[in-house]
Protein backbone atom coordinates (compact mmCIF):
# COMPACT_ATOMS: atom_id res chain seq x y z
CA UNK A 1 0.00 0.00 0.00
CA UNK A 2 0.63 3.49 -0.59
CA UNK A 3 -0.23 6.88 0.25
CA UNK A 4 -0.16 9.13 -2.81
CA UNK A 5 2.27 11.39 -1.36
CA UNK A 6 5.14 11.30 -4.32
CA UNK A 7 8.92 10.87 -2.19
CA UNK A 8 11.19 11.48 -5.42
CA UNK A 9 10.66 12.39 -9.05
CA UNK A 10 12.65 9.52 -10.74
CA UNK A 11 14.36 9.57 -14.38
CA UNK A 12 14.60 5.87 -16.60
CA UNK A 13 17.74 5.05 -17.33
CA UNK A 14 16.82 1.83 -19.75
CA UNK A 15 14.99 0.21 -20.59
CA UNK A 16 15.19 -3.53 -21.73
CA UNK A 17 12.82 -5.06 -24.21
CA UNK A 18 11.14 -8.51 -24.04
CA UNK A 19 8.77 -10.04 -26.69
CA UNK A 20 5.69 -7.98 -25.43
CA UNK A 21 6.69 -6.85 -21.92
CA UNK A 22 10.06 -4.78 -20.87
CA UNK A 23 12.38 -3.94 -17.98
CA UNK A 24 12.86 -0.54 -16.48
CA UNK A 25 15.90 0.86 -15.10
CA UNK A 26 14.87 4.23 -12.66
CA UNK A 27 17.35 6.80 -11.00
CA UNK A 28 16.71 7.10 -7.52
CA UNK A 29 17.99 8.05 -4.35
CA UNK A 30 15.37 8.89 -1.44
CA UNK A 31 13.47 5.44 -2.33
CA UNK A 32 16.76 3.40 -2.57
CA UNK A 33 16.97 4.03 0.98
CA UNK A 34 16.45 0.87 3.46
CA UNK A 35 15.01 -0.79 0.32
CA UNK A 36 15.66 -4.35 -0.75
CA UNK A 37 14.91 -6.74 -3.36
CA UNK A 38 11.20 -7.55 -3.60
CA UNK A 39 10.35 -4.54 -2.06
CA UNK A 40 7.38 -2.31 -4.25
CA UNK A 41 7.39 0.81 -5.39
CA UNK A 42 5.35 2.82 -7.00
CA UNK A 43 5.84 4.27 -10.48
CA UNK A 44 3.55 6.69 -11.56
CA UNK A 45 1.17 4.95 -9.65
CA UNK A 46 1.92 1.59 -10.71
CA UNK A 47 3.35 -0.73 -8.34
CA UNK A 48 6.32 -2.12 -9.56
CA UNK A 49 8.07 -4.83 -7.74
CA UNK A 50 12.28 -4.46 -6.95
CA UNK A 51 14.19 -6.87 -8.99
CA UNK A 52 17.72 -5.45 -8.92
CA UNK A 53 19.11 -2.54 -6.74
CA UNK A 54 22.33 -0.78 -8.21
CA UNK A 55 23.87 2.33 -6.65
CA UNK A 56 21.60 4.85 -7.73
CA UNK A 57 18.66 2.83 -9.77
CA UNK A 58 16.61 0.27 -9.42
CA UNK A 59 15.03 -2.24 -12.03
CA UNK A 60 11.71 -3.29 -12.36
CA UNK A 61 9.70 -5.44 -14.63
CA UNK A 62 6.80 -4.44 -16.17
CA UNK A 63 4.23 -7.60 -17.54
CA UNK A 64 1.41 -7.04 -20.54
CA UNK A 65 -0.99 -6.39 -18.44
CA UNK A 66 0.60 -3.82 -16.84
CA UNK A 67 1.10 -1.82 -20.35
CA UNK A 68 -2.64 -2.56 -21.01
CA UNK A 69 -3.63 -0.91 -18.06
CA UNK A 70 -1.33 2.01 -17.69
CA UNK A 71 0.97 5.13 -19.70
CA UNK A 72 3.61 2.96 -18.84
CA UNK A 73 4.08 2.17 -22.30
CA UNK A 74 4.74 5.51 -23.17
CA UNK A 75 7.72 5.88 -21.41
CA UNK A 76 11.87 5.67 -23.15
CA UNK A 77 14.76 6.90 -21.72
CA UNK A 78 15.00 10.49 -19.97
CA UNK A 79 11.20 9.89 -19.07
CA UNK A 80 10.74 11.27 -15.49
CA UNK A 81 8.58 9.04 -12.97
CA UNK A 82 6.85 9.76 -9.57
CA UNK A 83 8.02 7.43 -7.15
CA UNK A 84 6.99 6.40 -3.60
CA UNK A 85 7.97 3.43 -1.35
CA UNK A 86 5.50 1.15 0.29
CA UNK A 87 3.54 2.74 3.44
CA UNK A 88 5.44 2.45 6.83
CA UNK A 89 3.30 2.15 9.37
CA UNK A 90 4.86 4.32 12.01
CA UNK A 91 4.44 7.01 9.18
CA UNK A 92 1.67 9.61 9.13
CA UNK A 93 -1.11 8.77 6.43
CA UNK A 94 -0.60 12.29 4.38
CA UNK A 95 -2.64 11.71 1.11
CA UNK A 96 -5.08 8.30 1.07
CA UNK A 97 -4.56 4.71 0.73
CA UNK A 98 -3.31 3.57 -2.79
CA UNK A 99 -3.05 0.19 -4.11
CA UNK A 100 -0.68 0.86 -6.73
CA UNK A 101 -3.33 -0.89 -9.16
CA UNK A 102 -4.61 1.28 -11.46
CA UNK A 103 -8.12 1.21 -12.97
CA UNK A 104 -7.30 3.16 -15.97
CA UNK A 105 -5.80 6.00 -17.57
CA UNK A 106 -7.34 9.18 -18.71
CA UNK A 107 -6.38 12.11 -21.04
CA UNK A 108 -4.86 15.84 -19.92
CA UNK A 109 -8.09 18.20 -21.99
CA UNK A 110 -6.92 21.58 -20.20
CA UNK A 111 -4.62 23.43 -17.84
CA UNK A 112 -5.82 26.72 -16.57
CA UNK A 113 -3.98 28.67 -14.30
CA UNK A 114 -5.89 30.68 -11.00
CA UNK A 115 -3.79 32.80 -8.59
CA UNK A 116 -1.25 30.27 -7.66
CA UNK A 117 -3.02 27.38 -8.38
CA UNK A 118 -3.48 25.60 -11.88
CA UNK A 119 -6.68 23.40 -12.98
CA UNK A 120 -5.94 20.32 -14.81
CA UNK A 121 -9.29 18.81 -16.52
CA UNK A 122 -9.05 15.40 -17.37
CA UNK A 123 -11.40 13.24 -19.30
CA UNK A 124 -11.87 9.91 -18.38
CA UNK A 125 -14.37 6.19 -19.37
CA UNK A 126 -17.60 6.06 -17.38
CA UNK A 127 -16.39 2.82 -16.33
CA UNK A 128 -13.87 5.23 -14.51
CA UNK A 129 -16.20 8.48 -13.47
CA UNK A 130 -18.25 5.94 -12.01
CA UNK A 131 -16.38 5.70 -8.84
CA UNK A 132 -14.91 9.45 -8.70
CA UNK A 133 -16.71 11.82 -6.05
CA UNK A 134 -16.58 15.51 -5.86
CA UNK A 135 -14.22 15.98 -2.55
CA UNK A 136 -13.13 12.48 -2.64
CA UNK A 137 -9.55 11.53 -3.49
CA UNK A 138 -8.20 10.38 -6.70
CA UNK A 139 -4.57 9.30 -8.19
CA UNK A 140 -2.83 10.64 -10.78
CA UNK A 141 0.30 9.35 -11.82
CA UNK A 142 0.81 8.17 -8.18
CA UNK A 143 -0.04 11.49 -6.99
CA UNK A 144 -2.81 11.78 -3.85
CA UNK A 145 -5.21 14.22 -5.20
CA UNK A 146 -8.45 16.04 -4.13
CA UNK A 147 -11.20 15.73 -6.87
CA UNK A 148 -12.66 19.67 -7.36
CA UNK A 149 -15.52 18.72 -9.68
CA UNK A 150 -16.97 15.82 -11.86
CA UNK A 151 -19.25 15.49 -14.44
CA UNK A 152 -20.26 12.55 -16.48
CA UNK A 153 -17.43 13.18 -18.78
CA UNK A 154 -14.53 14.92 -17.58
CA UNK A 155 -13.34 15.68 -13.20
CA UNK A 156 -11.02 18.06 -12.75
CA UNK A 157 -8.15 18.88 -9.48
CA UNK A 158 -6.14 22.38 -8.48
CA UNK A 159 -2.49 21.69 -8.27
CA UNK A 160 -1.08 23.60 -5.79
CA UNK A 161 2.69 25.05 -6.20
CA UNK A 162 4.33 21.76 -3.83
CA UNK A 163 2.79 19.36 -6.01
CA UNK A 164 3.60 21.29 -9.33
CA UNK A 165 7.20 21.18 -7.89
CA UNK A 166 7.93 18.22 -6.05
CA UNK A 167 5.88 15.94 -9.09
CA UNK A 168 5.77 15.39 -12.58
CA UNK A 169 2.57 16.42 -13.16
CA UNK A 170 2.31 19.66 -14.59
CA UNK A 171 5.33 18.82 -17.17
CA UNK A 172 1.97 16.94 -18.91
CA UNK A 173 0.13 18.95 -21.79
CA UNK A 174 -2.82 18.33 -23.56
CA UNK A 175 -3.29 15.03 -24.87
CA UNK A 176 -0.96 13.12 -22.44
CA UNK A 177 -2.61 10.45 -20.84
CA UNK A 178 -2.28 9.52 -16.86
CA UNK A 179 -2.58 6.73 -14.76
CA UNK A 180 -6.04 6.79 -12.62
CA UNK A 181 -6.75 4.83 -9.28
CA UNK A 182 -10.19 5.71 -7.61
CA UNK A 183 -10.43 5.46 -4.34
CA UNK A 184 -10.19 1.75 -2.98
CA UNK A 185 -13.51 2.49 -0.33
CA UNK A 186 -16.54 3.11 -3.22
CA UNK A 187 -15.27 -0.36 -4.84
CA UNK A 188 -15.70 -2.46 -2.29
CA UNK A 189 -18.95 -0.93 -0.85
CA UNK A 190 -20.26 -1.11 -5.24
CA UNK A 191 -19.25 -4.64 -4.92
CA UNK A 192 -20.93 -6.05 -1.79
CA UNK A 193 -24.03 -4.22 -2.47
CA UNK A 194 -23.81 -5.54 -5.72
CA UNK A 195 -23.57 -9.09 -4.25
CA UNK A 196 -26.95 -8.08 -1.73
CA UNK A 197 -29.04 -7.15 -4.66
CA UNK A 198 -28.20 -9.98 -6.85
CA UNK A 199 -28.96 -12.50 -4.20
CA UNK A 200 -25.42 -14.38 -4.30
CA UNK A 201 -25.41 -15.34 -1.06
CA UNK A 202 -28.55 -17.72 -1.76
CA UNK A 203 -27.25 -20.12 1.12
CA UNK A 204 -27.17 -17.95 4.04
CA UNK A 205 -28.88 -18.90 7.38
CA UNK A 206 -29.32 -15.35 8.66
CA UNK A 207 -33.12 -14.86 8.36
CA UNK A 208 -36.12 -13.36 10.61
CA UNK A 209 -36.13 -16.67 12.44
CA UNK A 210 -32.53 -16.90 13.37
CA UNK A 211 -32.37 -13.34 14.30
CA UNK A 212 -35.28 -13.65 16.57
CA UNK A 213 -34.06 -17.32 18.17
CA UNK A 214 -31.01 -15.56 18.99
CA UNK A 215 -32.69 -12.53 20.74
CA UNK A 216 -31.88 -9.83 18.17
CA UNK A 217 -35.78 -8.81 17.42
């Protein structure tokens, strides 16, 4: 797990080429620290597990569906990544809790600039919208955001200077696409309601009866 709260703006160094998937190699420093082999870390949002440590990169490999899902594909050498270690649990939870899994990726429409603020718009599939909430979180590119508005097509968040500085996010212009993870909570509640209203759980013994037998009506 994560928390959306970017520790280091990475750069790839390589990257190695398989039949369909391929090997990064990412600069680093701050998130080489007390980190081992196996270890995750996530890339633009992606989690990406530790394969090889060298003295100031890391490599990580990077399957199909991985490139289906994500803008990882996009990347080549000089590309610069947002990068965050795995949630320590003696660490305050700044931003919200992250998977690393994306659900999709969405496309930069505008950037529009307000005091010192900037508004990035960004279109996204309903499949996506779906689960995006006006003042709930959202992750872009690994970034912890605050959803400002939302629509049936497009949502949009206000960057403030820190996160224009310390991420990679406003070096996107129109047209780029990002990686998107809603927020884990509105998933899980979708999918056990989902579950109640479709009657899966057809062999449950929890009726009137059994409620009343065991004194709770």
């Amino acid at each position: 797990m994560f928390t959306g709260i970017v520790e280091e703006i990475g750069k790839v160094q390589g990257i190695r080429r398989g039949e369909k998937s391929f090997t990064l190699t990412i600069s680093g420093s701050l998130v080489l620290d007390k980190t081992f082999i196996g270890d995750s870390i996530c890339t633009n949002g992606v989690c990406l597990t530790v394969t090889k440590i060298n003295n100031n990169s890391f490599e990580a490999d990077v399957m199909v569906e991985t490139l289906r899902r994500s803008n990882l594909g996009v990347l080549k050498i000089g590309s610069y990544v947002n990068l965050e270690r795995a949630l320590a649990l003696d660490k305050r939870l700044g931003g919200h809790l992250v998977s690393g899994h994306i659900d999709g990726v969405g496309e930069i429409i505008s950037r529009e600039k307000e005091d010192n603020a900037t508004w990035i718009t960004i279109k996204a599939s309903p499949d996506i919208l779906r689960y995006i909430i006006e003042k709930g979180s959202i992750t872009i590119d690994g970034i912890s955001l605050t959803v400002a508005y939302v629509d049936e097509y497009v949502f949009k968040v206000s960057i403030i200077p820190h996160t224009s500085i310390n991420t990679t996010l406003l070096d996107k212009i129109r047209g780029d696409k990002v990686n998107l993870e809603c927020d884990l909570i509105g998933k899980y509640v979708e999918k056990l309601l989902g579950l109640q209203k479709q009657d899966k759980v057809v062999n449950s013994r929890v009726n009137e009866d059994f409620l009343e037998i065991n004194g709770f009506i």
